[in-house]
Protein backbone atom coordinates (compact mmCIF):
# COMPACT_ATOMS: atom_id res chain seq x y z
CA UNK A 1 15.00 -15.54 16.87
CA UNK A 2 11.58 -15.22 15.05
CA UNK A 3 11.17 -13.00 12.03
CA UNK A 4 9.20 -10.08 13.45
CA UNK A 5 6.54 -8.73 11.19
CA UNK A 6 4.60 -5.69 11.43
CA UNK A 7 1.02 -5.92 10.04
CA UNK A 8 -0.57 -2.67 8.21
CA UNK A 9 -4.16 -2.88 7.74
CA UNK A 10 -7.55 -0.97 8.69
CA UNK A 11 -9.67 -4.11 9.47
CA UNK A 12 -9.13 -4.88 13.21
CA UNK A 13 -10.80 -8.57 12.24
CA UNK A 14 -8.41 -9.01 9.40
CA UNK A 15 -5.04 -8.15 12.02
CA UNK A 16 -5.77 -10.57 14.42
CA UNK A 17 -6.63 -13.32 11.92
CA UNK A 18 -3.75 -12.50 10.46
CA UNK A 19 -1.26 -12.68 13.91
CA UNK A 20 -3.02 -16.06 14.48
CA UNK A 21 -2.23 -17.08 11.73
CA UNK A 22 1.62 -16.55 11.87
CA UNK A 23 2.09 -16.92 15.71
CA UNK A 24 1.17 -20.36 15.02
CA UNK A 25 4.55 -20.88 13.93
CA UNK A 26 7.05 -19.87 16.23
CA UNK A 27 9.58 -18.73 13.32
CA UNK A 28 6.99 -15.48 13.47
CA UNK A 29 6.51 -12.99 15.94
CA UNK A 30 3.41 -9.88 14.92
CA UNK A 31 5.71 -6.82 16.62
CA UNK A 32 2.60 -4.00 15.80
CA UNK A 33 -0.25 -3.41 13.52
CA UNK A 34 -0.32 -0.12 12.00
CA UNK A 35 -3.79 1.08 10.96
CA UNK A 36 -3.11 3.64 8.45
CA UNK A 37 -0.87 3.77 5.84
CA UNK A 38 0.84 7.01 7.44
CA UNK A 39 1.44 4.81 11.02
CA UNK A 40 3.84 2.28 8.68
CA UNK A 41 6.95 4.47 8.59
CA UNK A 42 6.68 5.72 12.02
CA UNK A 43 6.01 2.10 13.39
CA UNK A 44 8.98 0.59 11.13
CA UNK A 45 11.60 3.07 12.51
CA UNK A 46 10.57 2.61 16.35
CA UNK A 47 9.88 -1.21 16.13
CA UNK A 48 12.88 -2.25 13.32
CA UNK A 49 10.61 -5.40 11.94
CA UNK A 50 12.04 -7.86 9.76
CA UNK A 51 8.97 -7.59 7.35
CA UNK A 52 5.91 -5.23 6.31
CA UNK A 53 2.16 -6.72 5.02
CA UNK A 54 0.53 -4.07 3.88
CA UNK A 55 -3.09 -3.59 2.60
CA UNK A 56 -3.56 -1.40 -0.19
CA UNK A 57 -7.03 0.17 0.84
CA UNK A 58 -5.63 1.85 3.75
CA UNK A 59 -7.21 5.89 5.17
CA UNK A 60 -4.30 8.63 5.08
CA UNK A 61 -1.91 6.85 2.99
CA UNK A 62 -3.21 4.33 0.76
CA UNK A 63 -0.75 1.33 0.81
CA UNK A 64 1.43 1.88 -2.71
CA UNK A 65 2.38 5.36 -1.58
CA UNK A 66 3.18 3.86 1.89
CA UNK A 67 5.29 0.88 0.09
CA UNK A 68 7.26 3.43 -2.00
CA UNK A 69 7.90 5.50 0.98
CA UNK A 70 9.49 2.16 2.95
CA UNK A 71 11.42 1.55 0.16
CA UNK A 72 13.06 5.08 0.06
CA UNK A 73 13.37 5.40 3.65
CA UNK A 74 13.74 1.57 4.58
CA UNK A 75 15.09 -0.13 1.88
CA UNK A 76 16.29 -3.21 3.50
CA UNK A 77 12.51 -4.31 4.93
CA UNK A 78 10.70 -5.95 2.60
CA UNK A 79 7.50 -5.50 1.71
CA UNK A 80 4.68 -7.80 1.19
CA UNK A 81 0.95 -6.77 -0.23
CA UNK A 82 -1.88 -8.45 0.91
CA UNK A 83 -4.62 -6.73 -0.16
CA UNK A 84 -8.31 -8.33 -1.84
CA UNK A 85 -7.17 -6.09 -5.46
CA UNK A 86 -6.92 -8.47 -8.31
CA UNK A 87 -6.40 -6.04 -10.91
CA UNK A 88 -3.69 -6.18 -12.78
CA UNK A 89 -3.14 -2.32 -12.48
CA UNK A 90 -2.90 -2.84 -8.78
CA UNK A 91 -0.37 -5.61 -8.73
CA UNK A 92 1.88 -3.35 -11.47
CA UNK A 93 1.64 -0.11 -9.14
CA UNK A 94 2.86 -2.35 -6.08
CA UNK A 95 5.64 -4.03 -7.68
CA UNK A 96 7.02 -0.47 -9.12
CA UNK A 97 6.63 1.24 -5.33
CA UNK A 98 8.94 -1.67 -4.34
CA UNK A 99 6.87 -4.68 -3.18
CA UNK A 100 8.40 -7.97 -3.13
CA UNK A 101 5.15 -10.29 -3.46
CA UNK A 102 1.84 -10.10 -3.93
CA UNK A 103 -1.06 -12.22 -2.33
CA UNK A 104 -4.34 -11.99 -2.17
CA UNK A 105 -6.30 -12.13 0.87
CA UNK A 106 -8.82 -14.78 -0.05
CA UNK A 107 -5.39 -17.10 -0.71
CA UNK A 108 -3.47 -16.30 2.54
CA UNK A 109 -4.06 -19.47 4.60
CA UNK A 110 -2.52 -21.33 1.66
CA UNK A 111 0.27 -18.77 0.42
CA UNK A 112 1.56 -16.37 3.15
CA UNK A 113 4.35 -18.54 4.27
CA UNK A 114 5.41 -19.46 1.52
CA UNK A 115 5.27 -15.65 0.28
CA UNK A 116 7.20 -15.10 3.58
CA UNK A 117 10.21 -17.29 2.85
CA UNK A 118 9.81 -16.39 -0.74
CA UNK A 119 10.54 -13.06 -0.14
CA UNK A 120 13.23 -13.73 2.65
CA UNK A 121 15.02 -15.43 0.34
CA UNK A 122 15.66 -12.58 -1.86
CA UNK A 123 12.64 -13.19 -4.46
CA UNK A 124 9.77 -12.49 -5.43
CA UNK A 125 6.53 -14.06 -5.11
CA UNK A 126 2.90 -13.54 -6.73
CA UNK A 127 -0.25 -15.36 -5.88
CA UNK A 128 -1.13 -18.12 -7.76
CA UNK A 129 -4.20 -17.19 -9.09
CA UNK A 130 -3.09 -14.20 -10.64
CA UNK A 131 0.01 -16.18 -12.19
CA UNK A 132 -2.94 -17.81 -13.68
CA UNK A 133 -5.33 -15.34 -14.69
CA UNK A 134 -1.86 -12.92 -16.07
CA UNK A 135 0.09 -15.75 -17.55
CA UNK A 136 0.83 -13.48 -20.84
CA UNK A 137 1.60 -10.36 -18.57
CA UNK A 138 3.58 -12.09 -15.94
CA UNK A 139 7.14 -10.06 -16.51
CA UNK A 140 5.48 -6.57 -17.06
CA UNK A 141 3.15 -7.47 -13.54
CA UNK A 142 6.55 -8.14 -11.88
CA UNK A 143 8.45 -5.48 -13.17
CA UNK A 144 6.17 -2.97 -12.70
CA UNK A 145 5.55 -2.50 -16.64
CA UNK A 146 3.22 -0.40 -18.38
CA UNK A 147 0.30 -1.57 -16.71
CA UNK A 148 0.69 0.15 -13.90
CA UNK A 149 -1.59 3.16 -12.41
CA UNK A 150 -0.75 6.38 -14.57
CA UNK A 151 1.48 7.91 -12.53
CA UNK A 152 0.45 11.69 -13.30
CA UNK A 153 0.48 13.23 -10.75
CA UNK A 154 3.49 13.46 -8.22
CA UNK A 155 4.22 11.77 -4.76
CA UNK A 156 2.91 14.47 -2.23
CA UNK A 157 -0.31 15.35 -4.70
CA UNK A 158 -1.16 12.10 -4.61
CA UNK A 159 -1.40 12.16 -1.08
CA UNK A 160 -2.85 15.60 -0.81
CA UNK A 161 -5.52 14.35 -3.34
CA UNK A 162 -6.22 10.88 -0.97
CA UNK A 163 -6.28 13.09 2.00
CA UNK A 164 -8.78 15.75 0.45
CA UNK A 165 -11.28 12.88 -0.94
CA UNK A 166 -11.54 11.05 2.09
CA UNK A 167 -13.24 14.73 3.59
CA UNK A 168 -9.85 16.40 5.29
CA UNK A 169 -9.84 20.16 5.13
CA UNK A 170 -7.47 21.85 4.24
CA UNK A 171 -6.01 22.83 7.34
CA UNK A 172 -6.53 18.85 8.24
CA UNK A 173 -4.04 18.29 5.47
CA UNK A 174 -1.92 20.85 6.28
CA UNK A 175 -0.99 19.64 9.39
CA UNK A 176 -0.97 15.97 8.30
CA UNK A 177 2.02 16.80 6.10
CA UNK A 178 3.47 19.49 8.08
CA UNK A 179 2.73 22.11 5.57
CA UNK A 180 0.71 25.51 5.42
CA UNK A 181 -2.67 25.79 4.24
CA UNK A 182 -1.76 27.79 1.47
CA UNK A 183 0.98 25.07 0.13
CA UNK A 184 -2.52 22.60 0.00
CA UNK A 185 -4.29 25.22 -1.86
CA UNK A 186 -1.48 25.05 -3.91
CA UNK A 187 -1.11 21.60 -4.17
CA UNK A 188 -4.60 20.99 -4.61
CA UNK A 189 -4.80 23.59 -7.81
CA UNK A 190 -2.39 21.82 -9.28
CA UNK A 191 -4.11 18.60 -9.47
CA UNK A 192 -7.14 19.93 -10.64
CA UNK A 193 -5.63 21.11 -13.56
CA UNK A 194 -3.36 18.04 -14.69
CA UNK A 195 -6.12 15.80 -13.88
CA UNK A 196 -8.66 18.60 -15.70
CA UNK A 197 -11.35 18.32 -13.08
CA UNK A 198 -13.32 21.22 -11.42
CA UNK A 199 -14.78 20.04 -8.22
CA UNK A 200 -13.68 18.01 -4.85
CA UNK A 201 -16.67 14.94 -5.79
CA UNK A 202 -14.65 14.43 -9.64
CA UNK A 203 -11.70 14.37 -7.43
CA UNK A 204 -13.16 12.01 -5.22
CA UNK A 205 -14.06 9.78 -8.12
CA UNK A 206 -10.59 10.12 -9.71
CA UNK A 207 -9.27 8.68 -6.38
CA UNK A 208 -11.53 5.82 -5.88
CA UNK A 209 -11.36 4.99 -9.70
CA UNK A 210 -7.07 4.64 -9.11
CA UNK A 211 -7.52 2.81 -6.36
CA UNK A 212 -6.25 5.99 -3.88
CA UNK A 213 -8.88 5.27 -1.72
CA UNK A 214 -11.39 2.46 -1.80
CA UNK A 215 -14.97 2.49 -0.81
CA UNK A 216 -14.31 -0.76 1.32
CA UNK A 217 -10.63 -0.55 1.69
């Protein structure tokens, strides 16, 4: 039986390079491609795949809250970034949601099988080149150490805050998250305060700047 792998990424080009490039061995079958972070969980509990990819730069949900909420809800599929983030910030914040490797996309010709088996095999893998270019961090990268994203805010206002700075109202969020308009309001007051902003564009910024929501995913 192949391993069947679901793909989660926003970039239609980057999917179907991507199922190419593992349908060429027969060991791997590409069961769905989710295109927003919030599709993953849905798509994982209907389809039961072996493995998650996941971009980071995903609308909705970026990928690190989607990772965290696989691991809670689906702890025994792994989860694999692949994502064009080289910051060490990035890689931290994955491994704590509950990533098992780490590639990046400009290396996954040459390291996405290997990652594959890697993390099949009950460890966990990290692209060469940022072995390389985080020699001296390695075991806080991996473990999820102090260089991760500040985690200031909590689970559902970080996604109320990715929602609201990609241009949702707040009745758009509301209903994303199956909550009234008045719990966003809340929600939203909230993080203005602990983050000690006043307006949606230093929101905005705050999210981009975290890596909540990328200008080119």
């Amino acid at each position: 039986m192949p391993l069947k792998i679901l793909l989660a990424d926003d970039h239609q080009i980057c999917n179907e390079g991507l199922r190419v490039l593992l349908e060429r061995e027969s060991k791997f079958a590409v069961v769905g491609i989710a295109n927003s972070g919030r599709e993953v969980e849905r798509m994982v509990r209907r389809l039961e795949p072996d493995l998650v990819i996941i971009d980071i730069g995903m609308p909705e949900l970026n990928g690190i809250e989607a990772t965290r909420k696989l691991r809670k809800l689906h702890p025994k599929v792994p989860v694999i970034a692949l994502t064009m983030h080289d910051d060490r910030r990035y890689v931290a914040a994955m491994m704590r949601a509950g990533a098992r490797a780490y590639v990046l996309k400009e290396n996954a010709v040459e390291e996405l099988e290997l990652a594959i088996k890697t993390v099949i095999d009950g460890e966990i893998y990290l692209s060469n080149a940022l072995r390389d270019k985080y020699k001296d961090q390695l075991e806080a990268l991996l473990s999820g150490g102090e260089q991760a994203l500040p985690e200031i805010l909590t689970g559902r206002e970080r996604e109320v805050l990715q929602l609201l700075a990609e241009g949702k109202k707040t009745a758009q969020v509301g209903e994303l998250l199956h909550v009234s308009a008045k719990t966003v309001e809340t929600h939203r007051s909230n993080i203005m305060k602990k983050l000690e902003v006043n307006t949606l564009a230093d929101l905005t910024r705050y999210a981009i700047r975290e890596g909540l929501i990328s200008v080119d995913s």
